[in-house]
Every structure is written in C-alpha cells, then in structure tokens.
C-alpha atoms as a PDB file:
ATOM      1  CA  UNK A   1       0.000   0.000   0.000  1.00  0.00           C
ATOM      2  CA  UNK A   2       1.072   3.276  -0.690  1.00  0.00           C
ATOM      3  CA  UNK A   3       1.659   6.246   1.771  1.00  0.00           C
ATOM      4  CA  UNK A   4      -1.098   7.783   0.985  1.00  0.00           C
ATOM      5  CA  UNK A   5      -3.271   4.747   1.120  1.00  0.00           C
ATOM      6  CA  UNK A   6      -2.202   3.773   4.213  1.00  0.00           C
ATOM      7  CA  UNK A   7      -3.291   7.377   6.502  1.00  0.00           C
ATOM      8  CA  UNK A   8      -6.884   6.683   4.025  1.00  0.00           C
ATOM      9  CA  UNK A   9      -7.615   3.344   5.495  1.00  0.00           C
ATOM     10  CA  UNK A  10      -6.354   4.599   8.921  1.00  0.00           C
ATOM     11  CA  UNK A  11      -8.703   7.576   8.616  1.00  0.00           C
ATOM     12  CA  UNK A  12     -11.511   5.503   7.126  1.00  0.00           C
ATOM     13  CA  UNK A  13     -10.977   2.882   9.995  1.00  0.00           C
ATOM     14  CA  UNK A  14     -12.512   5.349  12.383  1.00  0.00           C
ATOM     15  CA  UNK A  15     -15.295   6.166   9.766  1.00  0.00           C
ATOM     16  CA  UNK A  16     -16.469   2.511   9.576  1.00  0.00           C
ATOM     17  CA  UNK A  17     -15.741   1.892  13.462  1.00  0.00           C
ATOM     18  CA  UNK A  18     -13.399  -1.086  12.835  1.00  0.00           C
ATOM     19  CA  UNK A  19     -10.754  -1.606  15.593  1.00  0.00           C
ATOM     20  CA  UNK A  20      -9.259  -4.335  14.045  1.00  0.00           C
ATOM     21  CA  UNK A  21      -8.436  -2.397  10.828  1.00  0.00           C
ATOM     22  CA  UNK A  22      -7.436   0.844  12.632  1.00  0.00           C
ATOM     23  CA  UNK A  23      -4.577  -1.300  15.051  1.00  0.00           C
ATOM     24  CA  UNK A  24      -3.281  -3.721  11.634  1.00  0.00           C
ATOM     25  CA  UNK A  25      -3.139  -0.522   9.915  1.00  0.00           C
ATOM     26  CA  UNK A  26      -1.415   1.693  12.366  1.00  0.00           C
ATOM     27  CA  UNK A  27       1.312  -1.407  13.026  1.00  0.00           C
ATOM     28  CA  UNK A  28       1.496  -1.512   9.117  1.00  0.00           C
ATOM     29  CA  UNK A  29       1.980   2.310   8.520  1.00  0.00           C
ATOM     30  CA  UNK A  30       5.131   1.755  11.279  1.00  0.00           C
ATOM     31  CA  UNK A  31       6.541  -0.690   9.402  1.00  0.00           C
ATOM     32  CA  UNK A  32       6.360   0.749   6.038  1.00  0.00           C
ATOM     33  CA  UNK A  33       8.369   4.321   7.742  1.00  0.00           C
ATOM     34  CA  UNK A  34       5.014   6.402   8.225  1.00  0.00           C
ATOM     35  CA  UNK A  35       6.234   8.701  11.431  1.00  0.00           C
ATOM     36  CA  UNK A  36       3.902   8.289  14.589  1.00  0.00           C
ATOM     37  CA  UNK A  37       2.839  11.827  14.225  1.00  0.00           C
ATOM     38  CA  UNK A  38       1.841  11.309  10.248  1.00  0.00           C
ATOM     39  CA  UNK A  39      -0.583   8.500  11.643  1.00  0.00           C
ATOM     40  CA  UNK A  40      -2.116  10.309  13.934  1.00  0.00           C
ATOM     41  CA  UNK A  41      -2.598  13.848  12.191  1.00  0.00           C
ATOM     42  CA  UNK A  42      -3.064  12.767   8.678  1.00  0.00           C
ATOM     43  CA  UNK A  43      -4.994   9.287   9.548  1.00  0.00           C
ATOM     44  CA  UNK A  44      -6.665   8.444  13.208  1.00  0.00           C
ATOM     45  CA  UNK A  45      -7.388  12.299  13.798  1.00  0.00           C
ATOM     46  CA  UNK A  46      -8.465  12.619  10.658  1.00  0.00           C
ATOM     47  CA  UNK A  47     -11.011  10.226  11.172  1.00  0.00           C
ATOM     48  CA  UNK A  48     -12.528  11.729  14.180  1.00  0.00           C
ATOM     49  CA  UNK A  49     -12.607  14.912  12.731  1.00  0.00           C
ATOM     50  CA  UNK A  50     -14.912  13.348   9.840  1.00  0.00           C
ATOM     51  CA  UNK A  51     -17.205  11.586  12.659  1.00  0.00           C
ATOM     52  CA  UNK A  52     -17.219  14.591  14.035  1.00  0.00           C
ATOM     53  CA  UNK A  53     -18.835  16.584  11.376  1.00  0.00           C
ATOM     54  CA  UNK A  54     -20.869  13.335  10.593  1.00  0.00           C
ATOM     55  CA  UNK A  55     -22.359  13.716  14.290  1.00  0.00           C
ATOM     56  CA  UNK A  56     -22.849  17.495  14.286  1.00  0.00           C
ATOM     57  CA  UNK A  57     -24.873  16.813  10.560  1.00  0.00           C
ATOM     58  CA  UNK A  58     -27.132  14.062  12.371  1.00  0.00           C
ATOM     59  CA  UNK A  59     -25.471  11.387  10.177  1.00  0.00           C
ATOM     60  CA  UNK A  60     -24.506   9.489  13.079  1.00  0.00           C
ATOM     61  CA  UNK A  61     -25.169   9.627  17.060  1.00  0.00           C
ATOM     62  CA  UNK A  62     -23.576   9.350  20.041  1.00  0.00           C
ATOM     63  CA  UNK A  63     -23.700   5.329  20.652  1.00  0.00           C
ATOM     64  CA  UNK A  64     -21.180   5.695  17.173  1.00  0.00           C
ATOM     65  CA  UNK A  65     -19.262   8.423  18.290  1.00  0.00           C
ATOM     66  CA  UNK A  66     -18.461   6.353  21.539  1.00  0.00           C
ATOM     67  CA  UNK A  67     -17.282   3.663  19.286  1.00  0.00           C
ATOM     68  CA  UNK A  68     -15.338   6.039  16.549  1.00  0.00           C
ATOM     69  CA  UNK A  69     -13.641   7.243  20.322  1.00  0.00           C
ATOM     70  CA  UNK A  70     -12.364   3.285  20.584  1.00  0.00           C
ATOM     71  CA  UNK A  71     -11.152   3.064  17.253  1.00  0.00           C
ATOM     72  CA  UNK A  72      -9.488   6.042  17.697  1.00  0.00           C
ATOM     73  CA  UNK A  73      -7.546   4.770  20.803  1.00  0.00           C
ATOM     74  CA  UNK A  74      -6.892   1.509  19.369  1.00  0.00           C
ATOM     75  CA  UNK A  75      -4.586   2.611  16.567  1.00  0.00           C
ATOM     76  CA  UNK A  76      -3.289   5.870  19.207  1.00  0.00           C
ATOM     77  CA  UNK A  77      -2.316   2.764  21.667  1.00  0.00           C
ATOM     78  CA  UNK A  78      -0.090   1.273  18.398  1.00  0.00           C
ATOM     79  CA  UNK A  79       1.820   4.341  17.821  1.00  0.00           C
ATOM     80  CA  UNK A  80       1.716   5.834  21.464  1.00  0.00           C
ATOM     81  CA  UNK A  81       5.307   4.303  22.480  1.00  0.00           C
ATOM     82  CA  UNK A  82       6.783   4.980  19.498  1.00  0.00           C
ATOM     83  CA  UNK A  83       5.773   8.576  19.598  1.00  0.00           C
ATOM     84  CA  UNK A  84       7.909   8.834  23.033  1.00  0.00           C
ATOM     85  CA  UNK A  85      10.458   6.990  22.412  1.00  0.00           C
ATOM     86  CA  UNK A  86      11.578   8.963  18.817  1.00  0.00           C
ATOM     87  CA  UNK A  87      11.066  12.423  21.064  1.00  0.00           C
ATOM     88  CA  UNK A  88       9.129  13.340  18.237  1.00  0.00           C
ATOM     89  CA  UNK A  89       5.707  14.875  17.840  1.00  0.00           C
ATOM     90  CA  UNK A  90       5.396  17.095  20.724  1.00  0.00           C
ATOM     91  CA  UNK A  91       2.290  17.470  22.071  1.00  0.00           C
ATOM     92  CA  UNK A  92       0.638  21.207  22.046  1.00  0.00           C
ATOM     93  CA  UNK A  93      -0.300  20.758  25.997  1.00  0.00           C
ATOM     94  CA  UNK A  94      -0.449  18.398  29.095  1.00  0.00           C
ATOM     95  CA  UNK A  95      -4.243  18.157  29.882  1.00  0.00           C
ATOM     96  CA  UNK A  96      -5.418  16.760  32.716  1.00  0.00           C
ATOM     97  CA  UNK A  97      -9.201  15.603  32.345  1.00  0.00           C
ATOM     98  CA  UNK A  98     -11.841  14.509  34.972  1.00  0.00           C
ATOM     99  CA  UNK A  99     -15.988  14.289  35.790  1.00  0.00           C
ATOM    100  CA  UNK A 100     -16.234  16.452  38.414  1.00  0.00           C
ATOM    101  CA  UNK A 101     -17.412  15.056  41.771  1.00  0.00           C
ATOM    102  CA  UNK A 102     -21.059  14.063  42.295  1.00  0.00           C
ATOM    103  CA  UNK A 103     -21.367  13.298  38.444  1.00  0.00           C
ATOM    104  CA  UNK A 104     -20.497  10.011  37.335  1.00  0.00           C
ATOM    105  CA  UNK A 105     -21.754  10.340  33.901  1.00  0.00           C
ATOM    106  CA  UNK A 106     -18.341   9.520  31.493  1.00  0.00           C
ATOM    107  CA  UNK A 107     -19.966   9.519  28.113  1.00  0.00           C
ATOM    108  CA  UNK A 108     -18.983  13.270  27.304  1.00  0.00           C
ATOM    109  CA  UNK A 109     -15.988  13.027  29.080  1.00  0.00           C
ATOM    110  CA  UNK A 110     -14.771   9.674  26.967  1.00  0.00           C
ATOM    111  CA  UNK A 111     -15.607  11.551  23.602  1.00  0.00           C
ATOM    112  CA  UNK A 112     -14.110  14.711  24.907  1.00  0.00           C
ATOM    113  CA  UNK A 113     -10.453  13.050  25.885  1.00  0.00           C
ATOM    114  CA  UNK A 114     -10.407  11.435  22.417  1.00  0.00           C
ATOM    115  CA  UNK A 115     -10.962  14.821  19.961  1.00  0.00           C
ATOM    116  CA  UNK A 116      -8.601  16.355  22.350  1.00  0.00           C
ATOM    117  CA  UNK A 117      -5.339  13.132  22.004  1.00  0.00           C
ATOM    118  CA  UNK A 118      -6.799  13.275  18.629  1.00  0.00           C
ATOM    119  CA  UNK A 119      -5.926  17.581  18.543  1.00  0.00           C
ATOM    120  CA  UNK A 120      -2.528  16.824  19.892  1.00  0.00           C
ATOM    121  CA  UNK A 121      -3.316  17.302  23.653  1.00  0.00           C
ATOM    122  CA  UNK A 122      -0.982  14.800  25.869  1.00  0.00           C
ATOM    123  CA  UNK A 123      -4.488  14.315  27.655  1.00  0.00           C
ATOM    124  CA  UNK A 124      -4.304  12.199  31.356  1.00  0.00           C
ATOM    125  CA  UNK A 125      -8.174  10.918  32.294  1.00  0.00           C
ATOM    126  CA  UNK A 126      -8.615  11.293  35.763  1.00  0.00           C
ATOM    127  CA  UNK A 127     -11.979   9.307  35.128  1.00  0.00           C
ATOM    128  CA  UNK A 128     -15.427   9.998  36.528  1.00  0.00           C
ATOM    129  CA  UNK A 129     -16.489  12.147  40.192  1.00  0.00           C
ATOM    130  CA  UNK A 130     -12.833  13.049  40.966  1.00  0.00           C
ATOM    131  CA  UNK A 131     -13.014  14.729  43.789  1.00  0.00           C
ATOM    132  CA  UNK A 132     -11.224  18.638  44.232  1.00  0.00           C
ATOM    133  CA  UNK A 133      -8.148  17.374  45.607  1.00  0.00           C
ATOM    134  CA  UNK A 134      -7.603  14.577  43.236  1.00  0.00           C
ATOM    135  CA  UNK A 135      -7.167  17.641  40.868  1.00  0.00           C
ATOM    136  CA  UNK A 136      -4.442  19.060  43.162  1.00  0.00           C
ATOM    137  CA  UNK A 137      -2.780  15.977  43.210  1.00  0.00           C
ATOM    138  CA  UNK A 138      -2.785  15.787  39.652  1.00  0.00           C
ATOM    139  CA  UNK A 139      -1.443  19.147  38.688  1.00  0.00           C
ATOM    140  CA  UNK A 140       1.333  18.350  41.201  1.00  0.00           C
ATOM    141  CA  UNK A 141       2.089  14.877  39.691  1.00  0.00           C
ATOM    142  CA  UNK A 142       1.630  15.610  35.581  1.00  0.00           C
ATOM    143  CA  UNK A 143       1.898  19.693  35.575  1.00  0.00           C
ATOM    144  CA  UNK A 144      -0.224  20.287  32.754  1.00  0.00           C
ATOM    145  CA  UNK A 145      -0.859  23.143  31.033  1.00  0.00           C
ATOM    146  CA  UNK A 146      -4.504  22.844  31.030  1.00  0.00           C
ATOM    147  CA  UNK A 147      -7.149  21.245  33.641  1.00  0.00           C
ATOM    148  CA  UNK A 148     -10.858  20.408  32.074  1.00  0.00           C
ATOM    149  CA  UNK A 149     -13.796  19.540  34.458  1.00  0.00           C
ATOM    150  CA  UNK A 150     -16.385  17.585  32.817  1.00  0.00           C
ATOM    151  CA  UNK A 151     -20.127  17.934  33.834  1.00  0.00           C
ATOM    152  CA  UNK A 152     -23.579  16.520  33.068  1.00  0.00           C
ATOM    153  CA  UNK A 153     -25.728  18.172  35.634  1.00  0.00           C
ATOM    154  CA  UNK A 154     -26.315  22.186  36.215  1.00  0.00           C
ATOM    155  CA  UNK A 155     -26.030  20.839  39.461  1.00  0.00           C
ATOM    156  CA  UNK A 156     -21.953  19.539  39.705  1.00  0.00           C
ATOM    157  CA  UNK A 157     -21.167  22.206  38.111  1.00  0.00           C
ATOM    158  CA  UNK A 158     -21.746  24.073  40.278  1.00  0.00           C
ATOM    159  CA  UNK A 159     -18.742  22.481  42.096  1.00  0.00           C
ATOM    160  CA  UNK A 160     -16.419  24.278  40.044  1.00  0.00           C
ATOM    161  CA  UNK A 161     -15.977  26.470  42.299  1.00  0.00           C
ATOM    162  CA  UNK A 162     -14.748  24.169  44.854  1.00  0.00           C
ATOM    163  CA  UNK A 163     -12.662  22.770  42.308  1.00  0.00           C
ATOM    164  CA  UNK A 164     -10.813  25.995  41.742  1.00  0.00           C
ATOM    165  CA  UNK A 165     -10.942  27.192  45.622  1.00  0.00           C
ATOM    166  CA  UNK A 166      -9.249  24.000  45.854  1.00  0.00           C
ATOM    167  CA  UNK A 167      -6.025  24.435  43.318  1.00  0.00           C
ATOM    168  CA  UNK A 168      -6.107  28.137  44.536  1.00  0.00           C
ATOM    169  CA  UNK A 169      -5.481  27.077  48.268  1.00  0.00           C
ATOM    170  CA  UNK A 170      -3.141  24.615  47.096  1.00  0.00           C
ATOM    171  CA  UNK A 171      -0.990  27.430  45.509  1.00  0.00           C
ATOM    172  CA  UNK A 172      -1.233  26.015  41.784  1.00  0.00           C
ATOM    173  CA  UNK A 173      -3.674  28.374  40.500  1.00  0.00           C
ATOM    174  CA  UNK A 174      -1.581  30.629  38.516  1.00  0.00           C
ATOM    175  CA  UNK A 175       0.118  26.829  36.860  1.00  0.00           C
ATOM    176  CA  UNK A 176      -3.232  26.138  35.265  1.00  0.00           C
ATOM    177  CA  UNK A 177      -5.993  26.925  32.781  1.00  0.00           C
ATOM    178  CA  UNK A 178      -9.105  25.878  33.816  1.00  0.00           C
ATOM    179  CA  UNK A 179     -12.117  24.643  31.083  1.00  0.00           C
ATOM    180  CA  UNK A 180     -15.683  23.216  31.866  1.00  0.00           C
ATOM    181  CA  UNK A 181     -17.122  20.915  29.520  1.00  0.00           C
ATOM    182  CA  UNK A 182     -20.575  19.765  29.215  1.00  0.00           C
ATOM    183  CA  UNK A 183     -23.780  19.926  28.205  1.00  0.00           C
ATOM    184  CA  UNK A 184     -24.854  21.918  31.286  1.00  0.00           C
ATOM    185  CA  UNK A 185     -21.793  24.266  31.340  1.00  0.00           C
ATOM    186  CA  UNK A 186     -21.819  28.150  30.589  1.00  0.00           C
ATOM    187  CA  UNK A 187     -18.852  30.406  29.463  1.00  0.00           C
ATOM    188  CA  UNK A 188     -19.901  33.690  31.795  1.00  0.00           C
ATOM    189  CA  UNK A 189     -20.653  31.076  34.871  1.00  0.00           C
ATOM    190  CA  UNK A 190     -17.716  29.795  34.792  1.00  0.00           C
ATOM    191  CA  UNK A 191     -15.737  32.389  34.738  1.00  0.00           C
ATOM    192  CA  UNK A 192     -17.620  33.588  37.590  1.00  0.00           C
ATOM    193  CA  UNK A 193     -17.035  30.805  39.751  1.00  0.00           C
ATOM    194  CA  UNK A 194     -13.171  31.227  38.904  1.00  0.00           C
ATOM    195  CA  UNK A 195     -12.517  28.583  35.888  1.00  0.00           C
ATOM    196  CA  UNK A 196     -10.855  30.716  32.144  1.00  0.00           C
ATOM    197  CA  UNK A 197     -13.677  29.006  30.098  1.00  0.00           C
ATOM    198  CA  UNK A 198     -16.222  26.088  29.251  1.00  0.00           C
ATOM    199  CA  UNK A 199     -17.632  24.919  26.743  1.00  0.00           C
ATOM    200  CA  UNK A 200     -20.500  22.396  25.958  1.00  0.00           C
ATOM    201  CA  UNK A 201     -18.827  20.762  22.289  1.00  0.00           C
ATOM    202  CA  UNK A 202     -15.884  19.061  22.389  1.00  0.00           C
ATOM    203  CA  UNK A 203     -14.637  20.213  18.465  1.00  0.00           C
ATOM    204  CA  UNK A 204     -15.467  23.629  19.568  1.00  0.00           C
ATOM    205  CA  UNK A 205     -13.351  23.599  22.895  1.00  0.00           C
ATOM    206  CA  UNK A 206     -10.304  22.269  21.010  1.00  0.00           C
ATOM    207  CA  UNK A 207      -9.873  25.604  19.644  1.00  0.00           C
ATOM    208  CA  UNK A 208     -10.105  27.571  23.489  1.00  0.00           C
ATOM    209  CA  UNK A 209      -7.573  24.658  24.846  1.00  0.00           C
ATOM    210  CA  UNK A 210      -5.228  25.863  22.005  1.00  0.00           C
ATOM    211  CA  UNK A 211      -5.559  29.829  22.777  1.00  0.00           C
ATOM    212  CA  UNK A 212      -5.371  28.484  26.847  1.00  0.00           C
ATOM    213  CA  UNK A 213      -1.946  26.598  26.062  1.00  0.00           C
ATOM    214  CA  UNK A 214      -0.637  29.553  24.551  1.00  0.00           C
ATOM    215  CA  UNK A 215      -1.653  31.760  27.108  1.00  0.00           C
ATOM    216  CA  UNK A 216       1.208  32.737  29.788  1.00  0.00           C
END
C-alpha cells in the first residue's frame, strides 16, 4: 500500500468503526516508515474529525461516536510508544481531564479526551467524580498546562468552584488553565465561579484549549 493509502484506510478505519483495521493498519503504517505523528494527524485524527462533522450533521449519534472514540484509541495505543520513544511529535499541551465530583456520567468526558489526544493534547483521564483534591494531586504529579472539568448536571457544576478554591489554596492556581465541559456548562458562569472558560462541544473547545496553552 502506498503512503497515501495507508493514513486513508487509517482515517476511514474510524469512519467505519473497525478496531481491528485501525490497530493492523497503524502497526502496518510503522513498518512501512510512516512517522507516529503522520498517523495520527493525517490518519486516526483525521477520522474523528470526519465523525465529528458526521455527528454534528445528524449522520450518526452518540452510541457511534463512543465507538469512533475506541477506534481512535486503538490505533493511538499502536503508535503511542513509538511517539515517546523517537522524542518526536510534541504534544501542544499536558491536559489533565476529569468528571467532576457528584457526576459520574463519562460519556462526554470519553468523547471529549479522544478529539482532544486526537488535537494533539498529551491528555491524562482522571476518570469519573474526581473529587477537588484529586485535581491538586494531579497538577502536582503531571503539571499540565490545562485542567478540564467535565459535567452533566447544572447541578456539579456548580462544584467548580470548589474545584478551583481547591487548586487556589493549594498554591497552583496561577500553573493552570481551567475549562468546563458539558452539556450543562456556561462560558460567563464559569468564569464567575473562577474557571478561564467552558464549553459544551468538544470540536469547539479544542480551539479555546489551544488559545489556553498559549496563554502565559
């Protein structure tokens, strides 16, 4: 197969929700010289941004999306150690990524880690109802760049602002950006309850998480 064919399959491997095709093609790409980061940006990513637009047109839903998300990570799993161990492909930001506590919905949060890895975001998944000071923990032990609290319910998140009393106590405010994602989130709330942003759609927010990495 050519180059070219290769990062189609790859990209069409998320498009048709295969696993098995995404992981033989991503350990085929390596051996034929394809660089880690050509696999991801021009093949796997490329994939999710198609599903992407396919679920935003109403072609697909969210059951598929969650799927597309697997694929995704099955072929990102292939090229993951290679990525690290050529120093190559740098990632735009550390991200660390958690349902805030009292929510244990993961759905959002699963699609949400995947567009991001997929945008070049080094993203760590704290997983669902982390708690405030599992978030302190984790800036100390991963320093990202960028902290995202996911939430389903008007309800969590309103714990943002525990969340950020939290890292602000802690002394790591001024380390971090913070985002809220989720369908109950708000831009202006959050910012009043001390987060830099929010956002409730995860192609949309890959665009603030790039003007938050740049940020000083």
């Amino acid at each position: 197969m050519s180059r070219q064919e290769l990062l189609d399959g790859l990209r069409d491997s998320v498009i048709r929700l295969s696993k098995r095709e995404a992981v033989d093609l991503a350990r085929k790409a390596l051996e034929e010289g394809l660089s880690p980061s050509e696999i991801l940006s021009k093949g796997l990513s490329e994939g999710m941004r198609r599903i992407g637009d396919m679920f935003k047109a109403g072609e697909v839903y969210m059951p598929e999306l969650l799927v597309a998300a697997d694929v995704f990570y099955a072929g990102f799993e292939v090229v993951r150690p290679h990525i690290k161990g050529a120093g190559e492909g740098e990632f735009v930001a550390t991200m660390v990524i958690g349902t805030i506590f009292g929510d244990v919905h993961s759905v959002g949060k699963d699609v949400a880690s995947a567009v991001f890895r997929a945008a070049g975001f080094d993203v760590v998944d704290l997983g669902i109802a982390v708690p405030a000071e599992r978030f302190v923990e984790a800036i100390r032990e991963y320093n990202p760049k960028i902290v995202g609290l996911g939430t389903y319910m008007t309800s969590t998140f309103m714990h943002t602002r525990d969340v950020v009393k939290a890292i602000e106590e802690a002394g790591l405010r001024d380390r971090v950006k913070i985002i809220c994602g989720g369908p109950a989130v708000d831009p202006i709330a959050a910012r009043r309850m001390g987060a830099d942003d929010a956002s409730d759609d995860a192609w949309e927010a890959v665009e603030k998480l790039r003007r938050l990495a740049s940020d000083p």
